[in-house]
N, C-alpha and C. Protein backbone atom coordinates (compact mmCIF):
# COMPACT_ATOMS: atom_id res chain seq x y z
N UNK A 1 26.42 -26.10 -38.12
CA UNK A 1 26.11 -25.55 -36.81
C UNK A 1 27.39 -25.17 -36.06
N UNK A 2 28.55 -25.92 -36.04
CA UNK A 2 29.37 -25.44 -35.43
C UNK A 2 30.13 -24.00 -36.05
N UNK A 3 29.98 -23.66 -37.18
CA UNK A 3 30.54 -22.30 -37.53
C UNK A 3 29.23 -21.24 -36.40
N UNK A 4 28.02 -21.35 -36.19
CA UNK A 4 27.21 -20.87 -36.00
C UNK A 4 27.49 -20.68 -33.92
N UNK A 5 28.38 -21.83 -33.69
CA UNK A 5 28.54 -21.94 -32.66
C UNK A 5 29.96 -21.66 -31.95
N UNK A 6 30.82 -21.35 -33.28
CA UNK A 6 31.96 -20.22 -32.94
C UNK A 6 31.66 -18.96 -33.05
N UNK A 7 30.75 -18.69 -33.45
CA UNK A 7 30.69 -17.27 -33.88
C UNK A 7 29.65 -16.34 -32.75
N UNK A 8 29.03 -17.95 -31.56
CA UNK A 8 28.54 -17.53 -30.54
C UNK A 8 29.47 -17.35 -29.59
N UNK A 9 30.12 -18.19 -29.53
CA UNK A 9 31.46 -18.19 -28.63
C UNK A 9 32.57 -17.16 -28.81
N UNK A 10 32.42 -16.53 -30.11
CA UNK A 10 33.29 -15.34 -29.79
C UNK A 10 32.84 -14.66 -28.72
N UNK A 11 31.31 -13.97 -29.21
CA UNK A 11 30.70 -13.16 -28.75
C UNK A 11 30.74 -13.14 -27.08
N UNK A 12 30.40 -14.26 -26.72
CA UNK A 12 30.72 -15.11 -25.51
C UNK A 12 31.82 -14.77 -24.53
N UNK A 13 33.08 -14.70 -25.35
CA UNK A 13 34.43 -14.37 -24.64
C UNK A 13 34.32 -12.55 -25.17
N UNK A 14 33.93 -12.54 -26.02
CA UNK A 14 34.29 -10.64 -26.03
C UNK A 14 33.22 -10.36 -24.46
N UNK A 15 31.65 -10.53 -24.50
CA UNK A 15 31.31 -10.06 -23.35
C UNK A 15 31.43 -10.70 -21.57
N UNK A 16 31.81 -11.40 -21.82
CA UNK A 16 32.20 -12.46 -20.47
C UNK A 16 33.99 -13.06 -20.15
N UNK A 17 34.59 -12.61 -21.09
CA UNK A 17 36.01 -13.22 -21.26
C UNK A 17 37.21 -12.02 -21.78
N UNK A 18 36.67 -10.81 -21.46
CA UNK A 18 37.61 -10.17 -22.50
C UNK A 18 38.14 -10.27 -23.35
N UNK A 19 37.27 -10.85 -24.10
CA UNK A 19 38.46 -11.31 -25.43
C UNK A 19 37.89 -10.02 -26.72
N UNK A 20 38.32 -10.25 -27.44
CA UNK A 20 38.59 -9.51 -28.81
C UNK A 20 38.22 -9.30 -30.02
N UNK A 21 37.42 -8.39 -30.87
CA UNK A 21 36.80 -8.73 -32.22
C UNK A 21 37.96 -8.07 -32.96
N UNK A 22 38.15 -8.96 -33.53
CA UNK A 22 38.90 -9.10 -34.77
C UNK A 22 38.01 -8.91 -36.23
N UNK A 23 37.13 -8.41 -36.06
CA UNK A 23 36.32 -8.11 -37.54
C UNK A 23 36.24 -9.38 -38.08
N UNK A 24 36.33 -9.72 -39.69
CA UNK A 24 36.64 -10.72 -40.14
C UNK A 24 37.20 -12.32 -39.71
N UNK A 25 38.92 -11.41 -39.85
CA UNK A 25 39.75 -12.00 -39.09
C UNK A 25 39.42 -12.92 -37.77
N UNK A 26 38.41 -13.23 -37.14
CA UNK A 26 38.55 -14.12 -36.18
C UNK A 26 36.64 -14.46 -35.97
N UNK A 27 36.09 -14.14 -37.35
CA UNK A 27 34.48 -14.46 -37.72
C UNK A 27 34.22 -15.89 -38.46
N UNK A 28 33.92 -17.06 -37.62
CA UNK A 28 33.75 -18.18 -38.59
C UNK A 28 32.86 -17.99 -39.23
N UNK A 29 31.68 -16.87 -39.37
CA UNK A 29 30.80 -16.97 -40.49
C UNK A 29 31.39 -16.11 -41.48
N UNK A 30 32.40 -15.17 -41.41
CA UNK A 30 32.98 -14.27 -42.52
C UNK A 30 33.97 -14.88 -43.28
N UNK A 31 34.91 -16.21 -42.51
CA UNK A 31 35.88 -17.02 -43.09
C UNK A 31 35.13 -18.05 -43.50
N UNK A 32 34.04 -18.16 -43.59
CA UNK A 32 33.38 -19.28 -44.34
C UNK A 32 32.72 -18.57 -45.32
N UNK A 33 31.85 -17.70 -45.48
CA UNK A 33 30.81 -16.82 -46.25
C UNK A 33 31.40 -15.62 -46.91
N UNK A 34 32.31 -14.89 -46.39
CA UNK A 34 32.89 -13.55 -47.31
C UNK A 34 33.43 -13.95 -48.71
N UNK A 35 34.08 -14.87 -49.10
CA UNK A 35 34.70 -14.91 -50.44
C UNK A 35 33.21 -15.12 -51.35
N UNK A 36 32.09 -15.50 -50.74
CA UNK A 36 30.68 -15.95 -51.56
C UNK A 36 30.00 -14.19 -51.62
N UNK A 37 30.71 -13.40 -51.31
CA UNK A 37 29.82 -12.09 -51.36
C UNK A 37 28.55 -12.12 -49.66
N UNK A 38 29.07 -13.06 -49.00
CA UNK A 38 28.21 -13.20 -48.29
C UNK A 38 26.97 -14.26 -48.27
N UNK A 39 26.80 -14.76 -49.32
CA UNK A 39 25.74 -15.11 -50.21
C UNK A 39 24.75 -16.25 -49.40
N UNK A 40 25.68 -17.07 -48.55
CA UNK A 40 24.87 -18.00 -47.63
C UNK A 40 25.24 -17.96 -46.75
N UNK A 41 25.54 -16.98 -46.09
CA UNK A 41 25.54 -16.52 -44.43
C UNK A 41 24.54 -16.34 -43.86
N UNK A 42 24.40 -16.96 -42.90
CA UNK A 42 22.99 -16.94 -42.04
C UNK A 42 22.75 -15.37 -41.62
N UNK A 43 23.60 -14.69 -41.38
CA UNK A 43 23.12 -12.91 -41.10
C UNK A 43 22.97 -12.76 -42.77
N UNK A 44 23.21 -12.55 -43.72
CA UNK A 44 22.79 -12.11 -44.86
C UNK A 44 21.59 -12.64 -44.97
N UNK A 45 21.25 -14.23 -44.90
CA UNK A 45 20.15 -14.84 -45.01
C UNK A 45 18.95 -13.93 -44.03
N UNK A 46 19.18 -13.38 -43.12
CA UNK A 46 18.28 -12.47 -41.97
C UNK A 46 18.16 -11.38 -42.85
N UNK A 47 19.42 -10.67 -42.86
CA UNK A 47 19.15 -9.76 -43.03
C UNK A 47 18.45 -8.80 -44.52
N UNK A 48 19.49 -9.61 -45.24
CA UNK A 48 19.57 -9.36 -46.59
C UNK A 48 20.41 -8.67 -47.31
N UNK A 49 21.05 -8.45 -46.35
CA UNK A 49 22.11 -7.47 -46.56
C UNK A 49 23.68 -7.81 -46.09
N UNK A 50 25.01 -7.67 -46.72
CA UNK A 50 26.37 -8.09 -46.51
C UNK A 50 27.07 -6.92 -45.66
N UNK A 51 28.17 -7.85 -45.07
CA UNK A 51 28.97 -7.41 -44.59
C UNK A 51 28.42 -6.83 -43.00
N UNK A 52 27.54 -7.74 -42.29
CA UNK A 52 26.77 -7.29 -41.19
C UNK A 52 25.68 -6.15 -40.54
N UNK A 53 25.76 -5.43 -42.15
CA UNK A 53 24.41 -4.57 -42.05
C UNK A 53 23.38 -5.07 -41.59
N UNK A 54 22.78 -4.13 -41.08
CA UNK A 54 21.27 -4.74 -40.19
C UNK A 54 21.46 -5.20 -39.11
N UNK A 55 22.90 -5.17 -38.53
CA UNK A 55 22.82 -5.86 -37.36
C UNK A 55 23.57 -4.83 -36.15
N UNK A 56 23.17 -5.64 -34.80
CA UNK A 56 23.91 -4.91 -33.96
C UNK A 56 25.22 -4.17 -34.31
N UNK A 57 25.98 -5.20 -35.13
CA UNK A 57 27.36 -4.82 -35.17
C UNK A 57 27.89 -3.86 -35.65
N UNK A 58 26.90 -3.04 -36.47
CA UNK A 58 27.14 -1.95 -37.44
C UNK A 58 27.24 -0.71 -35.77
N UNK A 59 26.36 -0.43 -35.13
CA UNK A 59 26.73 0.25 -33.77
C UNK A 59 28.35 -0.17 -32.92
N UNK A 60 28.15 -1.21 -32.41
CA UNK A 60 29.42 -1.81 -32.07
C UNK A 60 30.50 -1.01 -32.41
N UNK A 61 30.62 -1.56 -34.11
CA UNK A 61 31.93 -0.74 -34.50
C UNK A 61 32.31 0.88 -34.58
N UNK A 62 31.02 1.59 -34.80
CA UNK A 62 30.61 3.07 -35.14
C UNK A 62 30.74 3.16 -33.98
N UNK A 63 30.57 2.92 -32.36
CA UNK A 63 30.89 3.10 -31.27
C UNK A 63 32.48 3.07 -30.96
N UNK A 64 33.12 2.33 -31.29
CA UNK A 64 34.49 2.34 -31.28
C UNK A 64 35.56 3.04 -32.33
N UNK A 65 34.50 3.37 -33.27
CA UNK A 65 35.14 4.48 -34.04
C UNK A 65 35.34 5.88 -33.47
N UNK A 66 33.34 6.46 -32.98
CA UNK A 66 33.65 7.58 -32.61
C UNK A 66 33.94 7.81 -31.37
N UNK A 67 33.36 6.43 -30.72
CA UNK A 67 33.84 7.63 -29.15
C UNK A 67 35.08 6.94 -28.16
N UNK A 68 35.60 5.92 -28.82
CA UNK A 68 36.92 5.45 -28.64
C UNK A 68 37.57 5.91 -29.35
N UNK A 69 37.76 6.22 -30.46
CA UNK A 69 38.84 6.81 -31.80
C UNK A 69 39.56 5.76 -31.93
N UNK A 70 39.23 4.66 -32.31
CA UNK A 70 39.24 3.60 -32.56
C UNK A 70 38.83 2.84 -33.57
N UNK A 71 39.78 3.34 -34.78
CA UNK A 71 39.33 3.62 -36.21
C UNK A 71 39.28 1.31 -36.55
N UNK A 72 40.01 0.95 -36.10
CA UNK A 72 40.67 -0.51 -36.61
C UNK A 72 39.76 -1.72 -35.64
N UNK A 73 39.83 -2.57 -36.06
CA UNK A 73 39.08 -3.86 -35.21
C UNK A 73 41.37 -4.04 -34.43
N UNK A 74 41.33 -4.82 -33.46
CA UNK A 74 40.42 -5.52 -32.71
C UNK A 74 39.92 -4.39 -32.04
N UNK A 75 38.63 -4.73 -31.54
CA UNK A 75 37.38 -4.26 -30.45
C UNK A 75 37.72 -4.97 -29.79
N UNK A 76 37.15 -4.25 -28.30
CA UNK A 76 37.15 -5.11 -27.06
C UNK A 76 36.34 -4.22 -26.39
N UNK A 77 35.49 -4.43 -25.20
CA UNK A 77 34.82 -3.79 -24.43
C UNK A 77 36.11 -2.66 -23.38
N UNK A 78 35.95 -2.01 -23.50
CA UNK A 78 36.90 -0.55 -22.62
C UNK A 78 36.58 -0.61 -21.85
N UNK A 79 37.26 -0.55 -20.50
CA UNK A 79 37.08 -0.96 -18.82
C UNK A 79 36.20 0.61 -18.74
N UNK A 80 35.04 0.43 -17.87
CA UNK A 80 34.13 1.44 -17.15
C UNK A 80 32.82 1.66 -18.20
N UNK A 81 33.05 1.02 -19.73
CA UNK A 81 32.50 1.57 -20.78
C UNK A 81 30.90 0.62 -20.53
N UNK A 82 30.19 1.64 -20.47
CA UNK A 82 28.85 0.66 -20.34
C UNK A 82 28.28 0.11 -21.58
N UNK A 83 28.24 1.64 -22.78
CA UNK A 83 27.96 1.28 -23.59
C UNK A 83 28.70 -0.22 -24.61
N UNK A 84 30.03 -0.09 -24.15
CA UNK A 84 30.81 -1.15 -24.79
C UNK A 84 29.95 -2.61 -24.56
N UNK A 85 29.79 -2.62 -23.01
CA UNK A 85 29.07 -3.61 -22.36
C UNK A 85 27.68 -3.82 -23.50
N UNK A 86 27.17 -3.01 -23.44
CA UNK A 86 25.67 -3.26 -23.86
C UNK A 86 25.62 -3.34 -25.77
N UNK A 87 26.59 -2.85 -26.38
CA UNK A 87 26.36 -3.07 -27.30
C UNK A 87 26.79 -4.43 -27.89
N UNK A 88 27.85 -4.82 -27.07
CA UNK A 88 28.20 -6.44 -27.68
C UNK A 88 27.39 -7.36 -26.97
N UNK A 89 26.65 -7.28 -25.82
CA UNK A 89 25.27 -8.31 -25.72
C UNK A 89 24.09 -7.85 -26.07
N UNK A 90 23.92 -6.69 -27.12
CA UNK A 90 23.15 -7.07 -28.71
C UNK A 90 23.52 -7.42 -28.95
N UNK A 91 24.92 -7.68 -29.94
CA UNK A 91 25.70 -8.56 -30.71
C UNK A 91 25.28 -9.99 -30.63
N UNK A 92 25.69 -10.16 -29.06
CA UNK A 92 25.74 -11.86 -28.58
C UNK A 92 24.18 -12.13 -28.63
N UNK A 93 23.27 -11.28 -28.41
CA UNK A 93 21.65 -11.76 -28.27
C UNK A 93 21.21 -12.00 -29.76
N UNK A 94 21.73 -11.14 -30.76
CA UNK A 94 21.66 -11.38 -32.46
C UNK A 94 22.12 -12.79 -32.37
N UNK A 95 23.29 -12.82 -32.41
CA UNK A 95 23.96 -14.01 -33.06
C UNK A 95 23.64 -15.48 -32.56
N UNK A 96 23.27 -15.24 -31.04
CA UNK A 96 22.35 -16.18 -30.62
C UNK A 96 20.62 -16.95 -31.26
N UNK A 97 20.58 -15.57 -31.44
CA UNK A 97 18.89 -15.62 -32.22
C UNK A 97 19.68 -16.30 -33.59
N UNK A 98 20.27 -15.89 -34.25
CA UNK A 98 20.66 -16.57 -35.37
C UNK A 98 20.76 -18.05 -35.76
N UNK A 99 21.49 -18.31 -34.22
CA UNK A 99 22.06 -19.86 -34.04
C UNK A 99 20.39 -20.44 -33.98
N UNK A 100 19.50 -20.12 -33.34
CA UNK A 100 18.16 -20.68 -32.89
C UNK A 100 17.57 -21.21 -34.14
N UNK A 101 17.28 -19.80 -34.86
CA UNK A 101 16.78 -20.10 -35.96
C UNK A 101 17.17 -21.14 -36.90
N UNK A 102 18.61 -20.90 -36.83
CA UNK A 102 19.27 -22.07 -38.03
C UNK A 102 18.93 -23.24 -37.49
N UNK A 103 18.94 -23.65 -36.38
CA UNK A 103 18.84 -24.70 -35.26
C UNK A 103 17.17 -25.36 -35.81
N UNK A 104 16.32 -24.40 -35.47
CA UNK A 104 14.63 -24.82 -36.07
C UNK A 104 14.48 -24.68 -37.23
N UNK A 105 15.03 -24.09 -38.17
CA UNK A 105 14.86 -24.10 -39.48
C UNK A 105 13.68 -23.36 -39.94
């Protein structure tokens, strides 16, 4: 649970804290689960799919690709950017739902 509960707390400080996605690099479910192919990651387990397909985050980043030109992580929400705003609390409302589930089983 606590990987499940850093990985809320990123989300947490990216939309409430300015803080920073680091892709991978700063994902306790990707530094625990990526060398497995993904294989028992609770978003793969959802989704079915690796590397965060199916999820908010696939927008997120495609948002900061095209209309930031903002080819590289870190992400951060862009001052005035609404959409920035709204797409990382999908993020945080996913990853939340995630934590729940794992939580009830």
């Amino acid at each position: 649970m606590d990987i499940l509960d850093r990985a809320v707390g990123k989300w947490e400080d990216i939309v409430h804290g300015g803080g920073e996605d680091g892709g991978a690099d700063n994902c306790s479910l990707c530094q625990e689960f990526a060398d497995e192919d993904c294989e028992k990651c609770p978003i793969k387990l959802d989704t079915g799919e690796i590397m965060c397909d199916g999820t908010p985050y696939k927008d997120w980043a495609a948002h900061h690709n095209l209309d930031h030109k903002q080819p590289h992580v870190p992400y951060k929400i862009q001052e005035g950017c609404e959409m920035c705003e709204e797409l990382a609390q999908k993020q945080l409302d996913y990853m939340k739902l995630i934590r729940e589930e794992a939580t009830n089983g």
